[in-house]
Protein backbone atom coordinates (compact mmCIF):
# COMPACT_ATOMS: atom_id res chain seq x y z
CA UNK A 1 5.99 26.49 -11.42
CA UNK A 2 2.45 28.13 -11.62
CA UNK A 3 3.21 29.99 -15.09
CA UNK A 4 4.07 26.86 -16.66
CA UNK A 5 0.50 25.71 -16.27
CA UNK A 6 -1.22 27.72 -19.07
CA UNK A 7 -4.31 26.73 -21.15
CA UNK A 8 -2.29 24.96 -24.00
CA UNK A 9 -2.43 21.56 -21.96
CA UNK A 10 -6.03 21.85 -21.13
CA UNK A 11 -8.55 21.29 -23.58
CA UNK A 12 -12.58 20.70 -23.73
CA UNK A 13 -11.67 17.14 -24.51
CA UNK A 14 -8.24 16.73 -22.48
CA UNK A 15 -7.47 17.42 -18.86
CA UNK A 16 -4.30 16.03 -17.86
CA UNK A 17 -5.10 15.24 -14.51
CA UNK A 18 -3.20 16.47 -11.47
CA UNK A 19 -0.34 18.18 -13.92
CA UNK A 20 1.62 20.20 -11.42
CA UNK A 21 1.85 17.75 -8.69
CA UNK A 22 2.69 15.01 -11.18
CA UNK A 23 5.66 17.45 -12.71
CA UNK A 24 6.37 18.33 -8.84
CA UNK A 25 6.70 14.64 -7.86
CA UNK A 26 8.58 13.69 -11.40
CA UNK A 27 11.13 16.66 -11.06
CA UNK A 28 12.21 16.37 -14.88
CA UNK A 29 15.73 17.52 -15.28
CA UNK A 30 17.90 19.19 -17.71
CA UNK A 31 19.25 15.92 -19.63
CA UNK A 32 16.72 13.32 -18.26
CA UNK A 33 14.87 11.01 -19.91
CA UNK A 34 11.35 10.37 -18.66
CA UNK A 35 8.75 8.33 -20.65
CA UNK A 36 5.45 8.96 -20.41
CA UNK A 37 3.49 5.45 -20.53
CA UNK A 38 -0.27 6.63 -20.85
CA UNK A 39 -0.11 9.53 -23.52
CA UNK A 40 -3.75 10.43 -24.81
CA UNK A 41 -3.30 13.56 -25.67
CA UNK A 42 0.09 14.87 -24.55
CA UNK A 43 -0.56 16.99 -21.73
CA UNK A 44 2.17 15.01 -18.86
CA UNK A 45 4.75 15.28 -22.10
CA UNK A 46 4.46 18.57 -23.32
CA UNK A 47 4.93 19.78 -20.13
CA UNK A 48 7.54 18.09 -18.92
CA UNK A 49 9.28 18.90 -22.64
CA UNK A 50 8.84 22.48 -21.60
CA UNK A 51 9.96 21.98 -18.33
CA UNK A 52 13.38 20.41 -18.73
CA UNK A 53 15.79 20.11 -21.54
CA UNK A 54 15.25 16.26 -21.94
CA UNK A 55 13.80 13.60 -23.96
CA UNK A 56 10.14 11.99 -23.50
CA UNK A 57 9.27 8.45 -24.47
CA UNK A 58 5.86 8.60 -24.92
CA UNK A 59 3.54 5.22 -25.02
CA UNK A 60 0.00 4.48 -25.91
CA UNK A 61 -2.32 1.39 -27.46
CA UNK A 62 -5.00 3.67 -28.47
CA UNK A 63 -3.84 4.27 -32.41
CA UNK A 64 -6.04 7.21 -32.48
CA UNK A 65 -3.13 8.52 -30.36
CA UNK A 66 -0.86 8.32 -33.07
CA UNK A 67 -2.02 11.20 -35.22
CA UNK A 68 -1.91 13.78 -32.23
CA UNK A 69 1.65 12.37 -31.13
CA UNK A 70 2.70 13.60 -34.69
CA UNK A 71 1.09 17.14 -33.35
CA UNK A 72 3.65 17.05 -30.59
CA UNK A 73 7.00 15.46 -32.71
CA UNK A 74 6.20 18.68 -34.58
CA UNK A 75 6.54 20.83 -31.66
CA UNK A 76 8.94 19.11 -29.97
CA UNK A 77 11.59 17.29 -32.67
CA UNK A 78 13.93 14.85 -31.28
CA UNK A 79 13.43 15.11 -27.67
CA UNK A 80 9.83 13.03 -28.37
CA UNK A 81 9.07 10.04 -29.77
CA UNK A 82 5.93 7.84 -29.67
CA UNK A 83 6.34 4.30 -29.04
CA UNK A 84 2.56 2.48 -29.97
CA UNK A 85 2.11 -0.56 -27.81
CA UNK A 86 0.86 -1.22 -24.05
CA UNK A 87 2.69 0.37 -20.80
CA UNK A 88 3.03 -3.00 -19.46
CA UNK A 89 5.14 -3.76 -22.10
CA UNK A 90 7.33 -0.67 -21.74
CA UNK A 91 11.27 -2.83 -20.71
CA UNK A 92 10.18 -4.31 -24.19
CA UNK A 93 9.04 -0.82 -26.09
CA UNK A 94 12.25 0.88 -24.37
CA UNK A 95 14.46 -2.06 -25.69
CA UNK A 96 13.57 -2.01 -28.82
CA UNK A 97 13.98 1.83 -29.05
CA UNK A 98 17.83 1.42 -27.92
CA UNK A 99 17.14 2.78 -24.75
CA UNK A 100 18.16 0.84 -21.21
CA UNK A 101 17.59 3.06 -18.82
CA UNK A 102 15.18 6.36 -17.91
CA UNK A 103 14.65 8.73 -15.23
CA UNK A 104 11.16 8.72 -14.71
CA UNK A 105 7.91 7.09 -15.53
CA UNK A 106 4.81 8.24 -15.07
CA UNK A 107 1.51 6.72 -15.90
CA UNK A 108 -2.14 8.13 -15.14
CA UNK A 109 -3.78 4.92 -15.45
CA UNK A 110 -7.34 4.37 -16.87
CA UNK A 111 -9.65 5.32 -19.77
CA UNK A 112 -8.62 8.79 -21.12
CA UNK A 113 -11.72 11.52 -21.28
CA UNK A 114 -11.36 11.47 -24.86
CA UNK A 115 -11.99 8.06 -25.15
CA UNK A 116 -15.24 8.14 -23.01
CA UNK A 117 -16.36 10.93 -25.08
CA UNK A 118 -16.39 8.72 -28.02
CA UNK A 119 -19.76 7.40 -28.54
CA UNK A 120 -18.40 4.53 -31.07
CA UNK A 121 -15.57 3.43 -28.27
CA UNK A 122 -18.54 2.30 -26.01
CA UNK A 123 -16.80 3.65 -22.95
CA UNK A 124 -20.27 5.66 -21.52
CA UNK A 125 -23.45 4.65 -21.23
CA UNK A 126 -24.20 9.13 -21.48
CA UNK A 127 -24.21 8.12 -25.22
CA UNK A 128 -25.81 5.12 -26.34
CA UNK A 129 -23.16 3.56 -28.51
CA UNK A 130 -21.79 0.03 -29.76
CA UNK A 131 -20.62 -1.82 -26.19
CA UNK A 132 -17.44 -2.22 -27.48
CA UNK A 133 -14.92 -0.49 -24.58
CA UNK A 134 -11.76 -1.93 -26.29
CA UNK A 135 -8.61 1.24 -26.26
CA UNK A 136 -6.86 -0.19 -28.88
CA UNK A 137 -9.75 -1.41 -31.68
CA UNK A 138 -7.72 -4.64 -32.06
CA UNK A 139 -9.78 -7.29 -34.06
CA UNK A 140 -8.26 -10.25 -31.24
CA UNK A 141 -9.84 -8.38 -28.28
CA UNK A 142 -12.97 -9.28 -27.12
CA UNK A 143 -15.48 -6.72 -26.56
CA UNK A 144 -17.85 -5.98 -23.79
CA UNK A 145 -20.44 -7.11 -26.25
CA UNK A 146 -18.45 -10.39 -26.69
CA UNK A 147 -18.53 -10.62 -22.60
CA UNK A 148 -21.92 -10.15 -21.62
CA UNK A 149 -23.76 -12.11 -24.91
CA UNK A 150 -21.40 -14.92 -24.16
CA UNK A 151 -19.92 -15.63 -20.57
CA UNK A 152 -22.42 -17.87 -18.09
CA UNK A 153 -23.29 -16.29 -14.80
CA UNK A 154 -20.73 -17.13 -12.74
CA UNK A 155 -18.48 -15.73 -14.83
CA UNK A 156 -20.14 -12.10 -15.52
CA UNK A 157 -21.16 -11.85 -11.46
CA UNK A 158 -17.05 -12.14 -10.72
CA UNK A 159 -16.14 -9.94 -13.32
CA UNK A 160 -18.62 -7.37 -12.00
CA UNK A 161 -18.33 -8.31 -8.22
CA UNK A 162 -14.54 -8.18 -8.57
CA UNK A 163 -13.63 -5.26 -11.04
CA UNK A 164 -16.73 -3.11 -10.36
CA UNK A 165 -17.35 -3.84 -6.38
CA UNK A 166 -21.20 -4.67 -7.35
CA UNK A 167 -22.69 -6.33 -4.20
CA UNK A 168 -25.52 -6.74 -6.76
CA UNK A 169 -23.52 -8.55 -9.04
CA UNK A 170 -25.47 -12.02 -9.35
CA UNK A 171 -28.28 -10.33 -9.57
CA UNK A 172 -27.34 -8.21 -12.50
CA UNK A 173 -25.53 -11.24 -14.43
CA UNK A 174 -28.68 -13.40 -13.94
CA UNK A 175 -31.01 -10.05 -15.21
CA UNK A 176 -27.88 -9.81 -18.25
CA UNK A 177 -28.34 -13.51 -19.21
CA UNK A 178 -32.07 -13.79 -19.16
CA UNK A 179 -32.48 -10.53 -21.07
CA UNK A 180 -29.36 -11.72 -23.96
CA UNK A 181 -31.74 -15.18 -24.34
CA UNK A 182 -34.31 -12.72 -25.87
CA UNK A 183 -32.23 -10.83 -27.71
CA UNK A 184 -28.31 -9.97 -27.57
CA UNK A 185 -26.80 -6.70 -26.40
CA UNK A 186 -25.46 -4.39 -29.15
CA UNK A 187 -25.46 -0.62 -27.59
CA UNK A 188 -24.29 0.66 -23.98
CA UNK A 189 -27.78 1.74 -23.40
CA UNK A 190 -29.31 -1.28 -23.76
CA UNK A 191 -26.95 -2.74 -20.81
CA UNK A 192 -27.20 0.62 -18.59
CA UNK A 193 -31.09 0.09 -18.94
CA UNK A 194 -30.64 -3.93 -17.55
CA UNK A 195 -28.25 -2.83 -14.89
CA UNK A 196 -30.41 -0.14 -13.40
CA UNK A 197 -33.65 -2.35 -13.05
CA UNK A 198 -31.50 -4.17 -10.49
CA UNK A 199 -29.54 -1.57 -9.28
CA UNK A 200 -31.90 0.85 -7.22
CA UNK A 201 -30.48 4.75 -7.54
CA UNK A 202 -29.80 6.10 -4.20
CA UNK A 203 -31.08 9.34 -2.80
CA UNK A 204 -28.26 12.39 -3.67
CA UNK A 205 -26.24 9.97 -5.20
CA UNK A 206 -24.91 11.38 -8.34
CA UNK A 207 -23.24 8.32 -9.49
CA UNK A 208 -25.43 6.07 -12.11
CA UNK A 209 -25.97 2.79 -11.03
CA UNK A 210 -24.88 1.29 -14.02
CA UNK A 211 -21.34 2.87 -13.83
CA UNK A 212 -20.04 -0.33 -11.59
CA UNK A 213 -20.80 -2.53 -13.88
CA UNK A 214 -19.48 -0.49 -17.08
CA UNK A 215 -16.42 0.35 -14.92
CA UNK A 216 -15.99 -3.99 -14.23
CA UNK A 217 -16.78 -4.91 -18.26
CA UNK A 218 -13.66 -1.76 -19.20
CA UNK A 219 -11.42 -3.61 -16.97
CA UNK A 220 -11.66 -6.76 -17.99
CA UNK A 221 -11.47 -6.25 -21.73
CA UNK A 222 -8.47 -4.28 -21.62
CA UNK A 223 -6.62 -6.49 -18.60
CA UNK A 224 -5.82 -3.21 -16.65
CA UNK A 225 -4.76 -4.59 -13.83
CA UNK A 226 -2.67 -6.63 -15.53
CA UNK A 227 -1.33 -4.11 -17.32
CA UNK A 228 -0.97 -2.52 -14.36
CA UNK A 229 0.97 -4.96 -12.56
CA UNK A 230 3.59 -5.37 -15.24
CA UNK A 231 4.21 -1.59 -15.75
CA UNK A 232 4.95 -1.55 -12.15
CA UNK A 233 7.03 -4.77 -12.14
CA UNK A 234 9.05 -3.13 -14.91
CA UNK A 235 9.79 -0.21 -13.00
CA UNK A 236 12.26 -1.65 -10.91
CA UNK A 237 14.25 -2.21 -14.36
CA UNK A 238 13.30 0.34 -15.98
CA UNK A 239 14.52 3.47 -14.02
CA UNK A 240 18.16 4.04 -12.75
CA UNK A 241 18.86 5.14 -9.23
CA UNK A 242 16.91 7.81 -8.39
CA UNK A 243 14.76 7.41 -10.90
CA UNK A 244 10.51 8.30 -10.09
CA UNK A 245 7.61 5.96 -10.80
CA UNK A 246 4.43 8.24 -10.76
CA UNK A 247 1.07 6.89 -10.90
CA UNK A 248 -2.17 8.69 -10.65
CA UNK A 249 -5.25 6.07 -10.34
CA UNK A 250 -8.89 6.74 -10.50
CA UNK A 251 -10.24 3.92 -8.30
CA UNK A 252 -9.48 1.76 -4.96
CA UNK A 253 -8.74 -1.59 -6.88
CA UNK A 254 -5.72 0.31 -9.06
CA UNK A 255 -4.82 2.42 -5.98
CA UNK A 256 -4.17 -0.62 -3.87
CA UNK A 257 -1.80 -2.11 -6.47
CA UNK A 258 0.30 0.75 -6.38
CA UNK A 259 0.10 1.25 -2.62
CA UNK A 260 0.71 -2.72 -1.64
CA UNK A 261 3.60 -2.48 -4.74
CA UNK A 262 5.31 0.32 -3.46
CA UNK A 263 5.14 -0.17 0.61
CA UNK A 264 6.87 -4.15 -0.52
CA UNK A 265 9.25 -2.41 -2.80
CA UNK A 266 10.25 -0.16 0.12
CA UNK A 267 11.15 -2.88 2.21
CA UNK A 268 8.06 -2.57 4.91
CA UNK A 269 6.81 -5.06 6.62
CA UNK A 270 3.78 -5.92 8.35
CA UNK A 271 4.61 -6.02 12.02
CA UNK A 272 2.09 -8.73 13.40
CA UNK A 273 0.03 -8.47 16.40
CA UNK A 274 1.62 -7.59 19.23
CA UNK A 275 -0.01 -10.28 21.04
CA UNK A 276 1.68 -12.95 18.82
CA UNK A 277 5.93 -13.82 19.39
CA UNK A 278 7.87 -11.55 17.28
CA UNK A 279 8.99 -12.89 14.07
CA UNK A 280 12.63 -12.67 12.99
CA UNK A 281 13.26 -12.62 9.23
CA UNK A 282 15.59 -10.92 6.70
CA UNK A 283 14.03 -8.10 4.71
CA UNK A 284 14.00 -8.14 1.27
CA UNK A 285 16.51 -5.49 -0.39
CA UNK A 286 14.88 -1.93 -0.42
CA UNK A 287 13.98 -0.68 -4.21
CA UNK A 288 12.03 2.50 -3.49
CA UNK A 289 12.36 5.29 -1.29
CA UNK A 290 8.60 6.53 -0.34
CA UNK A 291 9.11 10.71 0.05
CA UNK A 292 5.61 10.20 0.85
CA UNK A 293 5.25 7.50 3.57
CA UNK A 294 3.15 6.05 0.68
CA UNK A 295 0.42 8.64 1.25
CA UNK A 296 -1.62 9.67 -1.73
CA UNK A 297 -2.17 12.64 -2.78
CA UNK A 298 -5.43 14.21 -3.94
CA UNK A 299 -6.27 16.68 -6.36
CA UNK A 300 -6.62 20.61 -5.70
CA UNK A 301 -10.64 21.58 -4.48
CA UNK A 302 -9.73 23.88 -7.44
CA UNK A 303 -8.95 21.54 -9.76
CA UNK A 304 -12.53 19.14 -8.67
CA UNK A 305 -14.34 22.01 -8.97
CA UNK A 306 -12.89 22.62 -12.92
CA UNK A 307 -12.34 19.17 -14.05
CA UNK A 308 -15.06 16.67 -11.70
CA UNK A 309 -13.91 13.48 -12.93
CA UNK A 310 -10.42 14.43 -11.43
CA UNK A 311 -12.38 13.65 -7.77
CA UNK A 312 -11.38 10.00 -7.32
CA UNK A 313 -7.55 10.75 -8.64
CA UNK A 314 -4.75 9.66 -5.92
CA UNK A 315 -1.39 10.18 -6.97
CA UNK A 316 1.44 7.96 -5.59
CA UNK A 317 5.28 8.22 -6.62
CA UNK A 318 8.27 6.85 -5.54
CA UNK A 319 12.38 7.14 -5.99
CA UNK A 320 14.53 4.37 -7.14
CA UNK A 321 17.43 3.62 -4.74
CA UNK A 322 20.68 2.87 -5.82
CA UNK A 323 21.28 -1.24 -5.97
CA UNK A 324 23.55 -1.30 -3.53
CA UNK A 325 20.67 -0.13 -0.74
CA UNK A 326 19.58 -2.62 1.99
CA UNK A 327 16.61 -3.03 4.34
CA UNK A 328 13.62 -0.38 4.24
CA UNK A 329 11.55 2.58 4.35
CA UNK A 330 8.88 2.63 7.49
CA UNK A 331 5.12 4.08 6.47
């Protein structure tokens, strides 16, 4: 597959991350119908247009999106089409496109590079810009602006302690609120600036220690998890046997979803202690089979050494079994 990798899916602004083992564990087919849940720029559906004969339902919130799927219905003609609206909601987007079934879904979940390199989306604290962090600009979301001027402390230290995995996280929400009753955050500098007087930078650590915090504020504003958990709920409806779910995440707290998701969906169990009397229940039907063992799998050294924020990427994917399947998969 390595000549089907060329330079048209890579841009200075777009990296699709992990493309050929993504296309490796999606195995589009002549025929198939795949849909592509987190678009961006069209790198997992171009290629996967050029690699089979099939159709690609591509999905994204982000209505900047929309312009550069016309780019690719241009290209590609009937065998695309863009469906704007959330991946969680994608049984519901599918529906109401006429379509009941697909035969893969794959989702690289997380803020796209494009999005961080917009100063006015508020995703980076490398440009100071309006803390905003919303993907889809929708005037009912509430911003990261709206989060830290008006939540009490509690409240910010669990959003930060829980989405970020700040062990500093009272300490910054006490430093946010005190600073906000002087005047109110308005730029992602001005909150990098709070966050690293309490967080101390660590020797040879590359990574700023505001980024917890930004990454805890972007997770919360957009539900990701959430959105998460319902795109991966779906899947069991979604695909028909043999279908793939593919998901590349970025950090532990989406990588567990997907790992704890997939090792109940392929009808493990957690054995006990051997100490304790063995417990005799009936398994749950099997949905998945887990090629894998639910391993993940990292990104090239080549590809780390292009692309750096492809470091953290795990990729999981599973196949759908057919209904009639009972008991499980061992990892």
């Amino acid at each position: 597959m390595g000549a089907l990798f060329c330079d048209r899916y890579y841009s200075q602004n777009h990296y699709p991350v992990m493309l050929p083992e993504v296309l490796d564990a999606l195995s589009p087919k002549d025929g198939g119908v795949y849909v592509d849940g987190t678009f961006g720029a069209g790198g997992y559906s171009r290629a996967i247009l050029d690699m089979a004969d099939c159709m690609v339902y591509a999905i994204d919130r982000d209505p900047d999106a929309i312009d550069r799927a016309c780019l690719v219905k241009e290209e590609y003609g009937s065998r695309f089409k863009f469906l704007s609206g959330c991946f969680g909601d994608v049984g519901m987007l599918l529906s109401d496109a006429g379509v009941d079934c697909v035969d893969g879904f794959v989702l690289d979940v997380g803020v796209s590079s494009m999005q961080i390199d917009q100063l006015e989306r508020g995703f980076s604290f490398r440009f100071d810009g309006l803390l905003d962090m919303r993907m889809d600009n929708s005037s009912d979301v509430q911003t990261a602006a709206d989060i830290v001027n008006n939540y009490d402390a509690k409240d910010l230290a669990n959003i930060i302690y829980e989405y970020g995995q700040e062990r500093l996280s009272r300490r910054i929400a006490k430093a946010i609120v005190s600073r906000r009753n002087e005047k109110e955050f308005k730029t992602t500098g001005d909150l990098a600036e709070v966050v690293r007087s309490i967080v101390p930078k660590k020797p040879n650590d590359k990574i700023d220690p505001a980024t917890r915090t930004f990454q805890a504020l972007r997770i919360a504003v957009n539900d990701e998890l959430g959105e998460l958990d319902r795109a991966l709920s779906a899947s069991e409806d979604i695909l028909t046997d043999g279908g793939r779910l593919v998901v590349v995440s970025f950090h532990s707290l989406e990588d567990r979803r997907v790992k704890n998701f997939l090792r109940d969906k392929s009808g493990s169990v957690d054995k006990g202690s051997r100490h304790l009397p063995v417990q005799c229940y009936e398994k749950d039907p099997a949905i998945f089979e887990l090629p894998m063992r639910n391993k993940a799998i990292k990104p090239s050294k080549e590809e780390v050494e292009e692309n750096p924020r492809s470091r953290s990427a795990r990729l999981r994917y599973a196949i759908k079994l057919p209904c009639s399947v009972k008991g499980g998969n061992q990892i």
